[in-house]
N, C-alpha and C. Protein backbone atom coordinates (compact mmCIF):
# COMPACT_ATOMS: atom_id res chain seq x y z
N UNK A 1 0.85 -1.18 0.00
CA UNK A 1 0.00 0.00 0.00
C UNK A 1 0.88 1.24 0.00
N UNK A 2 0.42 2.26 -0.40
CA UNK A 2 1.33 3.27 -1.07
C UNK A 2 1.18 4.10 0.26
N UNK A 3 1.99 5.24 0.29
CA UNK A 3 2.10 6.05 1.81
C UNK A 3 0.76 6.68 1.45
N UNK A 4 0.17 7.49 2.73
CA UNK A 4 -0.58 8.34 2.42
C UNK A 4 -0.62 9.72 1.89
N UNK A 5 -1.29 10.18 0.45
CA UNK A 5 -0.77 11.50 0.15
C UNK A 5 -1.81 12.68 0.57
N UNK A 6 -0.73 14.03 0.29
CA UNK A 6 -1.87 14.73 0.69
C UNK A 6 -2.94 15.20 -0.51
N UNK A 7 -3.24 14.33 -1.56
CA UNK A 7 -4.67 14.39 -2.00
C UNK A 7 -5.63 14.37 -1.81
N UNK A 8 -5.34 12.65 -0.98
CA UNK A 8 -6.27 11.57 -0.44
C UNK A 8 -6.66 12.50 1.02
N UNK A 9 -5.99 13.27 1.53
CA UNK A 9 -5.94 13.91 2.96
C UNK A 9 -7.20 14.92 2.68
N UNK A 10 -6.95 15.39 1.51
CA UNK A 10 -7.48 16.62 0.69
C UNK A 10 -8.97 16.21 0.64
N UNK A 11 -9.29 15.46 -0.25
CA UNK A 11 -10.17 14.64 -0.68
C UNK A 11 -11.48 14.39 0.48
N UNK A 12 -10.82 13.71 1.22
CA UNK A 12 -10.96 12.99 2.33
C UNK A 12 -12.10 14.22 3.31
N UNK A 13 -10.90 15.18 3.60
CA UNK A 13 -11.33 16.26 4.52
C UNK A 13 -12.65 17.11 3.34
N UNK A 14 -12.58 17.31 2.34
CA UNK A 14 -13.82 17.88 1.68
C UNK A 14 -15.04 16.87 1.88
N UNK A 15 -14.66 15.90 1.66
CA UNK A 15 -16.37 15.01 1.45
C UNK A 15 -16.81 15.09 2.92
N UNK A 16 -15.76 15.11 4.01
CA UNK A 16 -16.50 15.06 5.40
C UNK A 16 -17.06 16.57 5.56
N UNK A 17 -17.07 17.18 4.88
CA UNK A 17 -17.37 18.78 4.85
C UNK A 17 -18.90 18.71 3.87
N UNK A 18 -18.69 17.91 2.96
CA UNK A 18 -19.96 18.07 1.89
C UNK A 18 -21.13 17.06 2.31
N UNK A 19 -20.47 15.83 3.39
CA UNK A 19 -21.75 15.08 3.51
C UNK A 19 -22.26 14.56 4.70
N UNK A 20 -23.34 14.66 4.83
CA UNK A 20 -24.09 14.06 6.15
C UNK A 20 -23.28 12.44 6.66
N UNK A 21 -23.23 11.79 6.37
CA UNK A 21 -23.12 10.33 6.72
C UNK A 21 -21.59 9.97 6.72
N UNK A 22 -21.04 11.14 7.46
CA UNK A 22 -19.50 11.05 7.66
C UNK A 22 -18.54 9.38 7.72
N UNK A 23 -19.67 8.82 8.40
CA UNK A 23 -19.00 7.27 8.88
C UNK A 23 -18.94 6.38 7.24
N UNK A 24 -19.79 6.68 6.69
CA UNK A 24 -19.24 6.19 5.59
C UNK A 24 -18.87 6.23 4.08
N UNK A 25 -17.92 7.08 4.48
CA UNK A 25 -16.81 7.70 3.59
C UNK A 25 -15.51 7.01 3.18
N UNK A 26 -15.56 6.58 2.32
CA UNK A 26 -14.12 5.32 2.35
C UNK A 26 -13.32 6.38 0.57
N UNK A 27 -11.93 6.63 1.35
CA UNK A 27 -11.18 6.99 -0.08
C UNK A 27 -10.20 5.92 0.09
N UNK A 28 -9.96 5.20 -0.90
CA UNK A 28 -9.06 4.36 -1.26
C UNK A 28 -8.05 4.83 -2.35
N UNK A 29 -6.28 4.66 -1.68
CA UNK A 29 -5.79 5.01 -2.78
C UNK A 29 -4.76 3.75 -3.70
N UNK A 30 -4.93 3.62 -4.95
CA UNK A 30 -4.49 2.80 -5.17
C UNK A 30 -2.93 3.33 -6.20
N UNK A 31 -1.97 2.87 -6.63
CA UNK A 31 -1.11 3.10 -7.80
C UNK A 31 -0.51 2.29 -9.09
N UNK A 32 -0.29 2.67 -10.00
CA UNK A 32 0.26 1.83 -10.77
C UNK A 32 0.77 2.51 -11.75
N UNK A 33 1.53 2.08 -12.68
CA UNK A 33 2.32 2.71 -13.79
C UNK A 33 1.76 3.84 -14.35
N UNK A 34 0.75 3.73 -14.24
CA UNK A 34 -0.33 5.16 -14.91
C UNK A 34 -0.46 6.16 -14.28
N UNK A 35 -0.47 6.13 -12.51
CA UNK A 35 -0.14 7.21 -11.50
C UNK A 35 -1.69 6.74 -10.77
N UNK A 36 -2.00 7.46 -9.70
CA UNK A 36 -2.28 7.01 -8.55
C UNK A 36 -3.65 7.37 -8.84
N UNK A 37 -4.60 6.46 -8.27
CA UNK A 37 -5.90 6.60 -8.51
C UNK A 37 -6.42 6.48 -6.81
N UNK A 38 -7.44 7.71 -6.82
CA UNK A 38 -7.98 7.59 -5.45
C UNK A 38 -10.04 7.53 -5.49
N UNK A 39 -10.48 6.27 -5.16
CA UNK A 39 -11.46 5.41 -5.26
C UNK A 39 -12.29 6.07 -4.09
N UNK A 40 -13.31 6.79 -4.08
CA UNK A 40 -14.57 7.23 -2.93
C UNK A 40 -15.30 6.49 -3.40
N UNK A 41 -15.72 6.27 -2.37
CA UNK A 41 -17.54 5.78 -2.21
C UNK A 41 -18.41 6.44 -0.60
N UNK A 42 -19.38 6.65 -0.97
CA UNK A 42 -20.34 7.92 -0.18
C UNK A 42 -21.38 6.78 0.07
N UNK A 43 -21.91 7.38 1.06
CA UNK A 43 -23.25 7.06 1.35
C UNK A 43 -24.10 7.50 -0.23
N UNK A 44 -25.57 6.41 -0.15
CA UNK A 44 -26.17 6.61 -0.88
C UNK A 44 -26.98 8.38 -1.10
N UNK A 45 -27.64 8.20 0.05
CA UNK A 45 -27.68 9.84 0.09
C UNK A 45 -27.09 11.30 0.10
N UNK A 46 -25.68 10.68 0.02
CA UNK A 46 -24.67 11.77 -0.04
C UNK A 46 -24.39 12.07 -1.51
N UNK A 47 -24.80 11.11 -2.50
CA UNK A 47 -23.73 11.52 -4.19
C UNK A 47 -25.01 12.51 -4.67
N UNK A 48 -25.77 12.83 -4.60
CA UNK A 48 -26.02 14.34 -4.92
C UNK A 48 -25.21 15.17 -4.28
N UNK A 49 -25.33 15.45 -3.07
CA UNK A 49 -23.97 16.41 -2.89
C UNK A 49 -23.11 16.45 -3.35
N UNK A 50 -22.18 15.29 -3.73
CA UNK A 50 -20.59 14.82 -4.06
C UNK A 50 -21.14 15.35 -5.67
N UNK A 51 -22.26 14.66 -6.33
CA UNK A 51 -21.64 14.83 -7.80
C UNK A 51 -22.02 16.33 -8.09
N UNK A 52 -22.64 17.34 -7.49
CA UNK A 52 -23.67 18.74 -7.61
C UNK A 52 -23.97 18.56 -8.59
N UNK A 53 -24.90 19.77 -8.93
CA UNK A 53 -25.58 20.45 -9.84
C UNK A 53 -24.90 20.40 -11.13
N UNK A 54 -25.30 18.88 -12.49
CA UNK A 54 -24.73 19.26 -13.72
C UNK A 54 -23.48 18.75 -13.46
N UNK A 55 -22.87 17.90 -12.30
CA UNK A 55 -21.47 17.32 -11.80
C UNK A 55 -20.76 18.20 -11.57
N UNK A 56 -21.06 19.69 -11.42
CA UNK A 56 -20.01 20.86 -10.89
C UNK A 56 -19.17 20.04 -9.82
N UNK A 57 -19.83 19.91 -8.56
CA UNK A 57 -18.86 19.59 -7.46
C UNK A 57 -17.92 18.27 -7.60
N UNK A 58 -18.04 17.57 -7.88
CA UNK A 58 -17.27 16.43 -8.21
C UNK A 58 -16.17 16.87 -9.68
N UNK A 59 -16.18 17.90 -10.45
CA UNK A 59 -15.74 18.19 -11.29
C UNK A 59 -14.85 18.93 -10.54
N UNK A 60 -15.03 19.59 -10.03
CA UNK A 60 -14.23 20.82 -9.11
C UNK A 60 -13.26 19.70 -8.37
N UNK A 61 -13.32 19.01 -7.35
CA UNK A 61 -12.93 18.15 -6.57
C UNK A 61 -11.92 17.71 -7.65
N UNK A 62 -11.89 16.79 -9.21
CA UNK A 62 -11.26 16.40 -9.55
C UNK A 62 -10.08 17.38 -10.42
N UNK A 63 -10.48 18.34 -10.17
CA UNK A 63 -9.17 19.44 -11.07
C UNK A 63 -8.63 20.11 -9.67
N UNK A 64 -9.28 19.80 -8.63
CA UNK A 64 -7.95 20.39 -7.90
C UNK A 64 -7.44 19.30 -7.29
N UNK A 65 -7.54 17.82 -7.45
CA UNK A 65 -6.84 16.90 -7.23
C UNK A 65 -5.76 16.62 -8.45
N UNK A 66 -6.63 16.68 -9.56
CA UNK A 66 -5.03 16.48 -10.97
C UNK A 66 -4.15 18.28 -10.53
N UNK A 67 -4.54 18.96 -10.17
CA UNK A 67 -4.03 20.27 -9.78
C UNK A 67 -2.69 20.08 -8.40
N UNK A 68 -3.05 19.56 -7.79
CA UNK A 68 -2.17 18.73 -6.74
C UNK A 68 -1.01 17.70 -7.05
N UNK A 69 -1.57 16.95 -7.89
CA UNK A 69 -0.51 15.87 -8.32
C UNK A 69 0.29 16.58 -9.62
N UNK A 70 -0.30 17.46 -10.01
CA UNK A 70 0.63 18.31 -11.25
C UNK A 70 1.65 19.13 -10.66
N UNK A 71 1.59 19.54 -9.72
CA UNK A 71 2.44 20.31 -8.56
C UNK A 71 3.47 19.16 -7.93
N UNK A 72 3.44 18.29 -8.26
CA UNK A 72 4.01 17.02 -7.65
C UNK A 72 5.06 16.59 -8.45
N UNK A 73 4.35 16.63 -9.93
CA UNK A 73 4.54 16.02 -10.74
C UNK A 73 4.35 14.15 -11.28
N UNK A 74 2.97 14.18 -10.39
CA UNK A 74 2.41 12.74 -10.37
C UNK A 74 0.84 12.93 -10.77
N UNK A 75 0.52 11.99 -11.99
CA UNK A 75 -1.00 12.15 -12.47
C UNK A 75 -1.73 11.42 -10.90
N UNK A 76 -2.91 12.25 -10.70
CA UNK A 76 -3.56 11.60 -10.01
C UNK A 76 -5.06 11.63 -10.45
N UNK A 77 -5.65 10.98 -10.74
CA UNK A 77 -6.91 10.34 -10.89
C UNK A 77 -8.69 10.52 -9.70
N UNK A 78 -9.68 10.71 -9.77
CA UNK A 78 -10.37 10.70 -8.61
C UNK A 78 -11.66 9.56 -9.37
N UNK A 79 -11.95 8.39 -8.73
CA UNK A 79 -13.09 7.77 -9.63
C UNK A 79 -14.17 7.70 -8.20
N UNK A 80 -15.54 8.32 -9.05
CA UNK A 80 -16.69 7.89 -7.27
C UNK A 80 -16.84 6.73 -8.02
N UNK A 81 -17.23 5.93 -6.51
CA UNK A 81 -17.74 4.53 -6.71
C UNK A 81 -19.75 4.43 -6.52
N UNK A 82 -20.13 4.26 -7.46
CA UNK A 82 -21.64 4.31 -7.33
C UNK A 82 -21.86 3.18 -6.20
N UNK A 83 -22.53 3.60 -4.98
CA UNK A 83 -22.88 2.42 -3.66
C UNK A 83 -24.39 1.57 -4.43
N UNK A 84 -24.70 2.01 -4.97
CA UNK A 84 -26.12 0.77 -5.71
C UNK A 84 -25.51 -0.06 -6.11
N UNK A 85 -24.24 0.25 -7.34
CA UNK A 85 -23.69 -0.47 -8.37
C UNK A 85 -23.43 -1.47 -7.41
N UNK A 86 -22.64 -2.00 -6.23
CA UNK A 86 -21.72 -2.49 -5.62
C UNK A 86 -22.44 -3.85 -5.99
């Protein structure tokens, strides 16, 4: 498992800011030759918040995470995990 970065820190600390159902909030970060991918999944009632209006907020979230790892100089990735799909 890869150290913890401060994306995932990043990440992490916004969704507990955007959603009711704090306890289940899981960011997973994973890596591989392609650069580091960090995996949320929300409560069901939370991905309207997470994705907003037209996917603004989740759009936002993911350009200042590739915004972070470009400062790094490491691609980083953000994928939500749909909780129905599971």
């Amino acid at each position: 498992m890869a150290e913890t970065s401060s994306a995932l820190e990043f990440v992490r600390y916004t969704l507990e800011q955007i959603c009711e159902h704090k306890s289940d909030i899981n960011v997973e970060q994973t890596e591989d030759e392609i650069g580091t991918l960090l995996s949320v999944t929300v409560n069901e009632e939370d991905m309207g918040k997470l994705i907003g209006k037209s996917g603004q907020t989740v759009s936002a979230i993911r350009l200042l995470v590739r915004a972070m790892g470009a400062r790094e100089g490491k691609k980083i990735n953000l994928k939500v995990i749909d909780p129905v799909a599971k």
